[in-house]
Protein backbone atom coordinates (compact mmCIF):
# COMPACT_ATOMS: atom_id res chain seq x y z
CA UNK A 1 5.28 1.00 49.02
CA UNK A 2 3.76 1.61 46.10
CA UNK A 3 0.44 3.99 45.79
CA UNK A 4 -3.10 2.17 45.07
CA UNK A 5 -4.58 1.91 42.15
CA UNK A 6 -7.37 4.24 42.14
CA UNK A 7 -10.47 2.01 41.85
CA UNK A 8 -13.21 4.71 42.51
CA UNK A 9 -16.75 3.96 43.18
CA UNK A 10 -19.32 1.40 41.36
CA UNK A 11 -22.04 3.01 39.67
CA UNK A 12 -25.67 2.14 39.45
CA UNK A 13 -26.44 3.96 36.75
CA UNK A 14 -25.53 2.36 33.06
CA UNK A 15 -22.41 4.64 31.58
CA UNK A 16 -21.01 6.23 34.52
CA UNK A 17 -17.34 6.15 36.10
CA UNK A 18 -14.81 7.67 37.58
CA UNK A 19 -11.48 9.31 36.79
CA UNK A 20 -9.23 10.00 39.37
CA UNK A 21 -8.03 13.51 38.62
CA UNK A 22 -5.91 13.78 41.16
CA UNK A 23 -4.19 11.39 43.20
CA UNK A 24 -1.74 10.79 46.38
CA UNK A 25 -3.37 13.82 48.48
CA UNK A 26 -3.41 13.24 52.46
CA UNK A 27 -6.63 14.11 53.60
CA UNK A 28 -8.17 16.01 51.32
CA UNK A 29 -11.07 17.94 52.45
CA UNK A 30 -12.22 20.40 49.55
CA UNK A 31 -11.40 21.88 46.61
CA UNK A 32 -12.08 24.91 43.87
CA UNK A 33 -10.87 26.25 40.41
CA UNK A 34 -9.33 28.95 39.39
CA UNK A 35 -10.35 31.07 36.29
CA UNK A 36 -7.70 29.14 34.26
CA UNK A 37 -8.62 25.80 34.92
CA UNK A 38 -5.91 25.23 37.94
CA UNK A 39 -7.52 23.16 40.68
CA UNK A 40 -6.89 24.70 44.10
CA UNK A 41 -6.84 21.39 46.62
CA UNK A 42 -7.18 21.62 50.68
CA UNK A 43 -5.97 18.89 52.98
CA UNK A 44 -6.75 18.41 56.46
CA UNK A 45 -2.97 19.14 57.61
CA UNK A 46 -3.19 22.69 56.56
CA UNK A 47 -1.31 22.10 53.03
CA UNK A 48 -3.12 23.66 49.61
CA UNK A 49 -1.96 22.28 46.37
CA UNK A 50 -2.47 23.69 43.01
CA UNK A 51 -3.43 20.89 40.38
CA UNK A 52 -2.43 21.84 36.65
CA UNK A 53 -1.99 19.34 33.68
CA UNK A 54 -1.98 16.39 35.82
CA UNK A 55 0.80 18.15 37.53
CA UNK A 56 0.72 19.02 41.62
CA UNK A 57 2.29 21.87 43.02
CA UNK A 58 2.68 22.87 46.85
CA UNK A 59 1.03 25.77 46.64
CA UNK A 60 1.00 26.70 50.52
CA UNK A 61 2.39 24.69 53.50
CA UNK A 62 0.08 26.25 56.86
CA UNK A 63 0.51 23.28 58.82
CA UNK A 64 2.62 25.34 61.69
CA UNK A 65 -0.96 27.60 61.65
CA UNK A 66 -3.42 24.74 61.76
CA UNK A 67 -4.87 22.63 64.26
CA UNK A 68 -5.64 19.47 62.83
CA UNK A 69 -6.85 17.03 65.87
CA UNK A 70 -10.08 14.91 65.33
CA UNK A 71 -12.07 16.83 62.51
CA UNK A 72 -10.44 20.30 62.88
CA UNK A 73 -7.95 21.31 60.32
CA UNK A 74 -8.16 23.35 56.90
CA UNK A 75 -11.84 21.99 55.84
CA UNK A 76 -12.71 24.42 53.31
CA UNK A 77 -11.73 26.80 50.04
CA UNK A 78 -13.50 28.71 47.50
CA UNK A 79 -11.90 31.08 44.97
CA UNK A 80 -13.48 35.28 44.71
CA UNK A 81 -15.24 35.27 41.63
CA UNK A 82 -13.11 38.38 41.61
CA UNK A 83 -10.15 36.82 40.63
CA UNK A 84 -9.51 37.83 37.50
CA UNK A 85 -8.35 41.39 38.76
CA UNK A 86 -7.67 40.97 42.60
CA UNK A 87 -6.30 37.43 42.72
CA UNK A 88 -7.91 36.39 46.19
CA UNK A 89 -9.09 32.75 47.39
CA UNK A 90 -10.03 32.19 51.11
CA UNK A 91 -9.70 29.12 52.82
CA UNK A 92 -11.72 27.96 56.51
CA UNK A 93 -9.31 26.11 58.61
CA UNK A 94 -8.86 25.38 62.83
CA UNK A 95 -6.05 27.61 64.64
CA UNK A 96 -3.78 26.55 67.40
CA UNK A 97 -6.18 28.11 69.29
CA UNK A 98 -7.88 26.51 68.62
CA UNK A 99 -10.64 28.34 66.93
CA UNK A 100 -11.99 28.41 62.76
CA UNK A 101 -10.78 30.96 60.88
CA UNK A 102 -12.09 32.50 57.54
CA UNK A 103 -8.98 33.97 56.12
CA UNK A 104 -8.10 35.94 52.41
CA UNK A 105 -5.00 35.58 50.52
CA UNK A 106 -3.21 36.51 47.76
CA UNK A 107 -2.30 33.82 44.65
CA UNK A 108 0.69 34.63 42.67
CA UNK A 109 1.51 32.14 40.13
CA UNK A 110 1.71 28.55 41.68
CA UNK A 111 1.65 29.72 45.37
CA UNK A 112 -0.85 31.40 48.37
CA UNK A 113 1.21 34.03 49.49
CA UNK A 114 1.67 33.53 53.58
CA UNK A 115 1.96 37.41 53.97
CA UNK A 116 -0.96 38.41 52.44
CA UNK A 117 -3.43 36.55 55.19
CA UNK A 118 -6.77 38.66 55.80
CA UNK A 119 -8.60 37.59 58.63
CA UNK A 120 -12.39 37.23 57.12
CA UNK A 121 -13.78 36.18 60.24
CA UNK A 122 -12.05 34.83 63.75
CA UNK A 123 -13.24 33.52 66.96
CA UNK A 124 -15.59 31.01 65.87
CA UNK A 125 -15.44 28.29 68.56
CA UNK A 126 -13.58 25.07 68.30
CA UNK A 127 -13.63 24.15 72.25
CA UNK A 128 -13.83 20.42 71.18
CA UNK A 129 -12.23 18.65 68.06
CA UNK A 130 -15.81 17.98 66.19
CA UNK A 131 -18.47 19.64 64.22
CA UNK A 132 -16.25 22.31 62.72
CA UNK A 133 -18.23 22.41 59.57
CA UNK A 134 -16.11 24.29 57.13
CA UNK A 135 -17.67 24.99 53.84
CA UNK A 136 -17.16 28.51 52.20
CA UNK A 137 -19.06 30.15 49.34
CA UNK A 138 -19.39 33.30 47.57
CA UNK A 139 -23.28 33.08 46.47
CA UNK A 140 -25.11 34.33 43.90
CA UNK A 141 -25.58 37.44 46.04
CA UNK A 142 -22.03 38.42 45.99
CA UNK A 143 -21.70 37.78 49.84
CA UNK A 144 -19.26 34.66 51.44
CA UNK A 145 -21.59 32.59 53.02
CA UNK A 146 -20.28 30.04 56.10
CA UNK A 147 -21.89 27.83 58.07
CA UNK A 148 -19.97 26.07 61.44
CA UNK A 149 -21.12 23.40 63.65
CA UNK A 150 -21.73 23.78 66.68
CA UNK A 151 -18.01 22.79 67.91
CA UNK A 152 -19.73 18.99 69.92
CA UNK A 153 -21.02 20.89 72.87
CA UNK A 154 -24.37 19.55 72.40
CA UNK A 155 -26.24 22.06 70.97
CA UNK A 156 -26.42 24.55 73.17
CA UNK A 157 -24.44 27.23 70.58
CA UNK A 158 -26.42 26.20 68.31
CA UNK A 159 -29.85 28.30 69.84
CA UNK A 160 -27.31 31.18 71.33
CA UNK A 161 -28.06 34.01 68.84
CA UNK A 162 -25.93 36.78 70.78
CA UNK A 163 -23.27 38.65 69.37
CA UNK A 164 -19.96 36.76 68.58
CA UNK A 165 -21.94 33.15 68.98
CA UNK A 166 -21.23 31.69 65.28
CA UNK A 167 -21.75 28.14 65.72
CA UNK A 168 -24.26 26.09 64.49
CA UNK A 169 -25.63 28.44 62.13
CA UNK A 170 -25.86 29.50 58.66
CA UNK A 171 -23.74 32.85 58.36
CA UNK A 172 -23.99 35.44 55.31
CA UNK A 173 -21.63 38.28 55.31
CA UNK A 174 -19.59 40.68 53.20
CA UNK A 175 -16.38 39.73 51.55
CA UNK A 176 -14.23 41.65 54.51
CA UNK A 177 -16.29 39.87 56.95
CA UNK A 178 -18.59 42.80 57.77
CA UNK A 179 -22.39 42.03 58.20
CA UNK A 180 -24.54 43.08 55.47
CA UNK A 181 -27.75 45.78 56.35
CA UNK A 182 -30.36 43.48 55.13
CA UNK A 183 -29.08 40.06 57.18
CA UNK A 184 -31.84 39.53 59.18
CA UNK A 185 -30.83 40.43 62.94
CA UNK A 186 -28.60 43.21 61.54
CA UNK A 187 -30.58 45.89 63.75
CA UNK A 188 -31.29 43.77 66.72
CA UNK A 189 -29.04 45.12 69.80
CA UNK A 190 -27.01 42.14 70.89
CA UNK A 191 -27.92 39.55 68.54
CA UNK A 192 -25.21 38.58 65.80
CA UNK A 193 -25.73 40.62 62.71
CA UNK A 194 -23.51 37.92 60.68
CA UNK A 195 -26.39 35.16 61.22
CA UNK A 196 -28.42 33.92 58.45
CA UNK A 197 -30.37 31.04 59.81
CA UNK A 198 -29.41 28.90 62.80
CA UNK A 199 -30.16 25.49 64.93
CA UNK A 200 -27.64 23.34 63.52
CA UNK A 201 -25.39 20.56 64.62
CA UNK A 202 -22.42 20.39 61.96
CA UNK A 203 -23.65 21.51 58.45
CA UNK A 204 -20.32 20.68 57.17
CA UNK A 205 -21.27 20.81 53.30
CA UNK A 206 -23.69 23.22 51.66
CA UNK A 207 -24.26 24.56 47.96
CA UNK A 208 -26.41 26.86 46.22
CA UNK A 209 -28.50 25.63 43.53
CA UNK A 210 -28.42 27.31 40.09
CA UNK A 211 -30.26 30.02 39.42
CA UNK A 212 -33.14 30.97 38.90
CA UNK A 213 -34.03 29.14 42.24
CA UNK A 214 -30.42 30.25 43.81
CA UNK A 215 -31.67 28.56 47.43
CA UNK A 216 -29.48 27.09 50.07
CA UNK A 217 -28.71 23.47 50.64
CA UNK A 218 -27.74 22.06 53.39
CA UNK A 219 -26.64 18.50 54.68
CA UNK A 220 -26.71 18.54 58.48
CA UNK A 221 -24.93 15.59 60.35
CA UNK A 222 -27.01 14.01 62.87
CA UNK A 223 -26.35 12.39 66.30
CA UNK A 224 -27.64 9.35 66.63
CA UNK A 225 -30.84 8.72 64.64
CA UNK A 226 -31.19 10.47 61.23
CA UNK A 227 -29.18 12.72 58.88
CA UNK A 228 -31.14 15.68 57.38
CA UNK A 229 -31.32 18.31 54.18
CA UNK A 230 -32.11 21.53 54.70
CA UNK A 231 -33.25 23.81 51.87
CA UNK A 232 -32.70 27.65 52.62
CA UNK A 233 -33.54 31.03 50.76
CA UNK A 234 -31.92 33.57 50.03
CA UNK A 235 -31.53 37.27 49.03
CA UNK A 236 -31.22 35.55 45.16
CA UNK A 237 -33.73 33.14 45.86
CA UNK A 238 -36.91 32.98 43.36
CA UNK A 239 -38.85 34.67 45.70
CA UNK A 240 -35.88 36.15 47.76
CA UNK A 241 -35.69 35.12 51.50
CA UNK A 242 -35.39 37.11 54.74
CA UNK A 243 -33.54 34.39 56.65
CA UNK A 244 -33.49 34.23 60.52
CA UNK A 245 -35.22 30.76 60.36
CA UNK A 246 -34.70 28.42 63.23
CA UNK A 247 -34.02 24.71 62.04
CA UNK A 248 -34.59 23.34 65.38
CA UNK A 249 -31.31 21.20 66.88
CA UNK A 250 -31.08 20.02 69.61
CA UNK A 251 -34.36 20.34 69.87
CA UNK A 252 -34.97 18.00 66.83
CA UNK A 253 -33.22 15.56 64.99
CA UNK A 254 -34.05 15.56 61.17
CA UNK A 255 -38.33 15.46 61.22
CA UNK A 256 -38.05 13.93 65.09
CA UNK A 257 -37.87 15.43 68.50
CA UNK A 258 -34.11 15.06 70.00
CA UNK A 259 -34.45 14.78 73.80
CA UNK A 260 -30.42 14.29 74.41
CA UNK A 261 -30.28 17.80 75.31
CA UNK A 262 -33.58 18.94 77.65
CA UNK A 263 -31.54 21.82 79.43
CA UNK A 264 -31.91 23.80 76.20
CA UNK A 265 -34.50 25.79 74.61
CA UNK A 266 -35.25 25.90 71.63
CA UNK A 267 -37.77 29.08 70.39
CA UNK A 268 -40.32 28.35 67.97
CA UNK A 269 -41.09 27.96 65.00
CA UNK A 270 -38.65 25.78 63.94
CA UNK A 271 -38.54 24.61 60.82
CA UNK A 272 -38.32 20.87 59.20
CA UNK A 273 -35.48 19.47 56.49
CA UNK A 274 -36.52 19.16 53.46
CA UNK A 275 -35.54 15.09 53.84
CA UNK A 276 -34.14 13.42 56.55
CA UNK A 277 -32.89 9.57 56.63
CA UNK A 278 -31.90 7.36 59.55
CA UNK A 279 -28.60 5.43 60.55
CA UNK A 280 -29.30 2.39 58.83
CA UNK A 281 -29.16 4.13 55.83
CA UNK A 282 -26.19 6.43 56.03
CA UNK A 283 -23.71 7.89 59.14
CA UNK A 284 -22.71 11.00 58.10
CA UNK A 285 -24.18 13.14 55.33
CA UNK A 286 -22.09 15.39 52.73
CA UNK A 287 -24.40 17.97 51.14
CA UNK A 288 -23.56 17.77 47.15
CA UNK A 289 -24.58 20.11 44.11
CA UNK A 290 -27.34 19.82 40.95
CA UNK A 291 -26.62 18.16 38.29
CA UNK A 292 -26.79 20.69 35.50
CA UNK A 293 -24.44 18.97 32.41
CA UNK A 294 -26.86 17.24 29.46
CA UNK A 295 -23.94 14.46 29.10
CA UNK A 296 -24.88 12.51 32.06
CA UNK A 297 -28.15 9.94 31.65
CA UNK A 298 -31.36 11.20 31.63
CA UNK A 299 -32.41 9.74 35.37
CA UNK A 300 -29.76 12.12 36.83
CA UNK A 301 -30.74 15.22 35.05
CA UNK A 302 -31.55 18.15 37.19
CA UNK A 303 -31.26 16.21 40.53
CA UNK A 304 -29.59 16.48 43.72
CA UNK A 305 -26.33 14.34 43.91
CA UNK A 306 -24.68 14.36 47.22
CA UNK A 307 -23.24 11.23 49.46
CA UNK A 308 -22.97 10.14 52.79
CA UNK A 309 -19.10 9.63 54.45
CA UNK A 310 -20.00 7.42 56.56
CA UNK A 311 -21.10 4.94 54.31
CA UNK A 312 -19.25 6.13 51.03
CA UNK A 313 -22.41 6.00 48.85
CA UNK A 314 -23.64 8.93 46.33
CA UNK A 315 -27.43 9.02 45.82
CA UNK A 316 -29.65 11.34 44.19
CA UNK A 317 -33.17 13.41 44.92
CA UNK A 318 -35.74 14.94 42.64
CA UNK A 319 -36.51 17.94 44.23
CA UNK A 320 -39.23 20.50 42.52
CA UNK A 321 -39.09 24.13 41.80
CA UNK A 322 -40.43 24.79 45.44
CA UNK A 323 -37.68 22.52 47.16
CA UNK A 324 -39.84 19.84 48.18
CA UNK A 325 -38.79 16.48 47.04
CA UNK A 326 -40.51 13.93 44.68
CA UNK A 327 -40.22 10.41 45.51
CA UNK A 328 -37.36 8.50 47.47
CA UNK A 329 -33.77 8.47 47.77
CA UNK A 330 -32.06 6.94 44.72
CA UNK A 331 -28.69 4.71 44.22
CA UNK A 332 -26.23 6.42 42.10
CA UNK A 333 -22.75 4.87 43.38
CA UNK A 334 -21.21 2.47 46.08
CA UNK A 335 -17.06 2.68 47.37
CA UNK A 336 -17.15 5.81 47.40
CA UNK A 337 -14.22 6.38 49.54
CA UNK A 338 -15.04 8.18 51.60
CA UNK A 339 -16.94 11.05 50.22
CA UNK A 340 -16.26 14.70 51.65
CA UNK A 341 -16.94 17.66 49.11
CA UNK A 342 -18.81 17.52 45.67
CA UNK A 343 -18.07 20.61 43.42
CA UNK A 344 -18.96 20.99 39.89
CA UNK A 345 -16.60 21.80 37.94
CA UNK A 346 -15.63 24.65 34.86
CA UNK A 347 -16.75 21.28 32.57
CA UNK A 348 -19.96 21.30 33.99
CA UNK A 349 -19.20 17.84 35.31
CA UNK A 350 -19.65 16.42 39.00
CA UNK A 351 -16.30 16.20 40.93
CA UNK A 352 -15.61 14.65 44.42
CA UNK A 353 -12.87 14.53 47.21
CA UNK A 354 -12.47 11.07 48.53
CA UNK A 355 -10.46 11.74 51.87
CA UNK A 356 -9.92 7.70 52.63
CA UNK A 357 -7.90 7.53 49.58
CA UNK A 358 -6.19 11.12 48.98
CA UNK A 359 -8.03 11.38 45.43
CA UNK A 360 -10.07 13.87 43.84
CA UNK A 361 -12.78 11.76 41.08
CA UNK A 362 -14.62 13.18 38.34
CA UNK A 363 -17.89 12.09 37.77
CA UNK A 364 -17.87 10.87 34.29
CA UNK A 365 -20.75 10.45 31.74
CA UNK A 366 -21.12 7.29 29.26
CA UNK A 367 -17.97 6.91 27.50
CA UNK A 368 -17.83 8.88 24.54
CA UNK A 369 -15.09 8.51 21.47
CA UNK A 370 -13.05 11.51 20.39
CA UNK A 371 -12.28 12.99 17.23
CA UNK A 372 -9.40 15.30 16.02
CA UNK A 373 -10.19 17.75 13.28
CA UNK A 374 -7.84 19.98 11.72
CA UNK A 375 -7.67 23.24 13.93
CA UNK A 376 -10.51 25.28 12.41
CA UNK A 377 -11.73 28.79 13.45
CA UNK A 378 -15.42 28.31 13.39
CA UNK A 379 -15.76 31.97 15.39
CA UNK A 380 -14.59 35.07 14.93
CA UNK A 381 -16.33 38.47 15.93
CA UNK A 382 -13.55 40.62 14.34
CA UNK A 383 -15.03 39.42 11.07
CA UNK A 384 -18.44 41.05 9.20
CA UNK A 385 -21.34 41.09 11.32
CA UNK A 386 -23.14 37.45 11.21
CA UNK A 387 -23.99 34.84 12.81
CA UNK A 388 -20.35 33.09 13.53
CA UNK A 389 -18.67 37.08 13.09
CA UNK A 390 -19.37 40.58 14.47
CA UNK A 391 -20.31 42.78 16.39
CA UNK A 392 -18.09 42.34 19.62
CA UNK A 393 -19.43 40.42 22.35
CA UNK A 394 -21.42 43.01 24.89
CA UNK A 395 -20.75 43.49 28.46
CA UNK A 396 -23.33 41.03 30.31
CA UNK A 397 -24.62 40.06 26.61
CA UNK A 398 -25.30 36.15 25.75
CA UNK A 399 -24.82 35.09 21.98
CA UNK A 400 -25.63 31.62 20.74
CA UNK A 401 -23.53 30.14 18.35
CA UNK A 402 -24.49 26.50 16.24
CA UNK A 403 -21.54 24.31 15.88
CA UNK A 404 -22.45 21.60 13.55
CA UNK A 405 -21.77 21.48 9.91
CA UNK A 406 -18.75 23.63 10.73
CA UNK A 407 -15.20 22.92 11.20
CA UNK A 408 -15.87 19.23 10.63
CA UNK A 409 -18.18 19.03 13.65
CA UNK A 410 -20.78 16.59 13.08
CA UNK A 411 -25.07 16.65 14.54
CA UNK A 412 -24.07 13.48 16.64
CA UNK A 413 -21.21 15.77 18.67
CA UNK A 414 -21.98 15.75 22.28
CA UNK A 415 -18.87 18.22 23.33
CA UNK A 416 -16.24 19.81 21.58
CA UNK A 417 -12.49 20.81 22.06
CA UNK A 418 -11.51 24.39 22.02
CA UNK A 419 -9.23 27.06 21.95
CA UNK A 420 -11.26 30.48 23.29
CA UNK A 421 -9.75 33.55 22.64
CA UNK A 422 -11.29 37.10 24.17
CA UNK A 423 -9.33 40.50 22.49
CA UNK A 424 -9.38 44.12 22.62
CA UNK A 425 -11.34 44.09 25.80
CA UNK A 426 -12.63 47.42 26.54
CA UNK A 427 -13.39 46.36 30.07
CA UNK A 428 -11.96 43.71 33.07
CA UNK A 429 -14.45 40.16 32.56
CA UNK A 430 -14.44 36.90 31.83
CA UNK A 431 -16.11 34.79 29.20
CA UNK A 432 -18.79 31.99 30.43
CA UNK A 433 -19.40 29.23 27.64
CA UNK A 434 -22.30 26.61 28.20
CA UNK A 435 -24.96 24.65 26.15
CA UNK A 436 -27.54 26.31 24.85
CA UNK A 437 -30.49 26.44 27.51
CA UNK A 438 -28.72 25.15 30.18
CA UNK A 439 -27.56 26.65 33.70
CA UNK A 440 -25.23 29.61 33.90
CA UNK A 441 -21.70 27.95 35.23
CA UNK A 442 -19.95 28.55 38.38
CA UNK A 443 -17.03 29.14 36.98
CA UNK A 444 -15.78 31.37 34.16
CA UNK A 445 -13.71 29.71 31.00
CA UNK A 446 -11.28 32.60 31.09
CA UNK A 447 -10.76 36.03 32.19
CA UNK A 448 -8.87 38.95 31.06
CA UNK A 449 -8.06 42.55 32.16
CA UNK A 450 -8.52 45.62 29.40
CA UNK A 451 -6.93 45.87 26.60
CA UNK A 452 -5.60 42.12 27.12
CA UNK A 453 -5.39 39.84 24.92
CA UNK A 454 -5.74 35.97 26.55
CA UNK A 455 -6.37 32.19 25.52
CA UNK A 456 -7.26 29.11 26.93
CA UNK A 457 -8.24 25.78 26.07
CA UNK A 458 -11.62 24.18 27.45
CA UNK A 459 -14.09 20.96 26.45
CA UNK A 460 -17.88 22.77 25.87
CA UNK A 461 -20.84 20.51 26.21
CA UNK A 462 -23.22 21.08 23.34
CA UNK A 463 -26.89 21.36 23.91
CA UNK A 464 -29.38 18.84 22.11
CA UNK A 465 -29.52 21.14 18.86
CA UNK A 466 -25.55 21.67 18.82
CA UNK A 467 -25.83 25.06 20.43
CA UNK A 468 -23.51 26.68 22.65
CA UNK A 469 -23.84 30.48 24.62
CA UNK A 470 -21.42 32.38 25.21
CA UNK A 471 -22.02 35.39 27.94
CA UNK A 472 -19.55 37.80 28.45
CA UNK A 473 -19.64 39.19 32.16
CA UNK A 474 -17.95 43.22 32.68
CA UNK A 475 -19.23 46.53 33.87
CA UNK A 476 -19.41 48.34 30.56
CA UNK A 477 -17.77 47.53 26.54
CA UNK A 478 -17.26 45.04 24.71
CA UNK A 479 -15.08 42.19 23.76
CA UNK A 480 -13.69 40.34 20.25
CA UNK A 481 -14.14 36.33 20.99
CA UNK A 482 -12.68 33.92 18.92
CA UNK A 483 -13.03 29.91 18.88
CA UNK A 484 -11.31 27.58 17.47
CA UNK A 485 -11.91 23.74 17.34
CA UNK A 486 -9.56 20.68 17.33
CA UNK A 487 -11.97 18.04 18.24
CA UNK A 488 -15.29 16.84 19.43
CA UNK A 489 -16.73 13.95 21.36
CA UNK A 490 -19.41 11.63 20.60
């Protein structure tokens, strides 16, 4: 038979569409990049693919390992921001146990290496085949944050705080799985020193905003009246948080009272979503990520895009500097297919996994037209000190650079194509490149090692004025940066 056509979803919102990036996955439940652009892809079965150049490479086949009944299975990836020099991504996935798993390995070339497993974190229940959650992320505070539901025993783990209880709650913890001093319970005798907040039902997706407000959102799924957000701080939050916040299931559903489960007790205070919405609106919410590129419109600048499974629709919220949100819940898309993981990508741009249809979609902006140029180095910090030359980039230094009226680039150019080069490092770092004013990145353009010399190519947005920053992230030195352009959008 042959495959679909991917169709994707249809937008509300004049310009945008969707590319299929990837296509023919089974199940896929999450995905991440690495420094070079490779896309690292999860499915359900306990398969990880690498994506690079349109082409799809087993990268490691766990299926013997993973326990994939109901809505267990491998659920969730992210890449150590590390990876430059240690090479590690973890992945979140259901054992024959069965139990979830946080485990570390090893990427070399076009494959996880099997042998190199490090068990992150074990024993987190999975007694029946729902509310696994599954979502891992390094934050802004250098620590691999987790957060599994409470395994469809009603609740009741979700209000157990003891030692070794893990589900339905928010957990923060050091990259080897330790608990970090200033966790909140960390010196309470017999309380779980791993816990960040708690009280949740299956908080499958969660993301951090950009920084400076760094806080953590959550989309809980509900029972059987209302799906909720929860908005979190944290250690990087603007101001920091302590944690150890109670957000109140089973004891409430979204902003209402739950009464499903009255053998359990739930202490107070606990706290309320930041929005919650009911069943006729949506089934099964999939928390999503800000929208931080300037080429999408206007209306979804700086707003919260996330989607509901259930229903396969992505909507958006305003939602202030203190977390609270402005207005009501906007359209953004329909046929959705299935919506299970939004991630933005090294682009800046809005990417989702559609598990009914195996695909991974990019989110794209109005359609723009593309122009070649001759290659054309319009940056080079070997040369005399100026504005497009020296000095070196400095360790944790930004530099802006102007890009029209060189190189062929005209004032209309919304992005351009480029090669980036980084030399004669005198430290391990990577090189983050980004309009002008806008949002530090998640993810790094390239990275190098000392002393190396490395390329790669990338699309840059452009701010309003044509500006782009370039911040070079290391421990000490400096680096040489060179970029060349071949094309630009407009």
């Amino acid at each position: 038979m042959a495959p679909k056509m991917a169709v994707g979803a249809t937008y509300s919102i004049a310009g945008l569409s969707d590319t299929a990036v990837v296509q023919n996955l089974v199940g896929p439940t999450d995905f991440d990049w690495l420094p070079d652009g490779r896309m690292l892809v999860v499915e359900k079965g306990g398969t990880v693919r690498i994506v690079a150049g349109g082409a799809v490479t087993l990268a490691l086949d766990w299926t013997a390992n993973v326990d994939s009944v109901g809505e267990r299975g491998l659920l969730g990836v992210c890449v150590d921001p590390g990876f430059g020099t240690n090479g590690f991504a973890c992945l979140y996935y259901t054992t024959r146990t069965p139990n979830n798993r946080i485990s570390r390995f090893h990427v070399a070339g076009n494959a996880l290496d099997p042998s190199s497993e490090f068990v992150v974190l074990d024993n987190i229940d999975a007694t029946n085949s729902n509310h696994n959650g599954g979502t891992i992320l390094i934050g802004p505070d250098g620590k691999l944050w987790a957060a599994p539901g409470d395994s469809g025993t009603g609740g009741a783990k979700s209000q157990d705080i003891s030692t070794g209880r893990f589900n339905g709650k928010v957990l923060r913890m050091n990259l080897d799985g330790s608990a970090p001093p200033d966790n909140p319970f960390f010196s309470v005798p017999g309380v779980e020193p791993r816990i960040w907040a708690f009280g949740f039902r299956n908080p499958f997706r969660f993301s951090f905003r950009p920084a400076p407000n760094n806080a953590l959102f959550v989309g809980d799924v509900g029972q059987s009246a209302r799906e909720e957000l929860d908005a979190i701080a944290t250690p990087a939050s603007t101001p920091p948080g302590t944690g150890g916040g109670n957000y109140g299931w089973p004891c409430r559903e979204g902003f209402l009272p739950f009464t499903g489960a009255p053998s359990v007790t739930c202490n107070p205070p606990l706290l309320d979503p930041i929005f919650d919405y009911d069943r006729t609106v949506g089934t099964t919410v999939i928390g999503g990520v800000f929208v931080t590129s300037p080429s999408y419109p206007s209306a979804i600048q700086g707003k919260y895009l996330f989607g509901d499974n259930g229903q396969s629709w992505i909507r958006f919220l305003d939602v202030n500097a203190s977390n609270q949100v402005i207005g009501t819940l906007q359209n953004v898309a329909t046929g959705a297919e299935g919506p299970v993981s939004f991630r933005t990508g090294p682009d800046g741009l809005v990417y989702y996994a559609a598990i009914a249809t195996g695909r991974v979609y990019r989110i794209n902006p109005a359609a723009t037209s593309f122009h070649t140029v001759t290659p054309c180095r319009v940056v080079d910090t070997r040369s005399a000190a100026g504005p497009y030359g020296g000095p070196a980039l400095a360790a944790n230094g930004t530099r802006d650079f102007r890009l029209p009226g060189r190189c062929g680039v005209p004032a209309s150019a919304r992005a351009v194509s480029v090669n980036v080069t980084a030399t004669q490092a005198a430290a391990a770092g990577d090189l983050r490149i980004y309009p002008a004013g806008a949002t530090l990145p998640p993810t790094s353009v390239i990275n190098f090692r000392t002393g190396q010399t490395r390329a790669n190519n990338a699309v840059v947005s452009l701010s309003a004025t044509g500006d782009v920053s370039v911040l070079f992230e290391a421990a000490a030195g400096g680096v040489h940066f060179i970029l060349d352009v071949n094309g630009y959008f407009e």
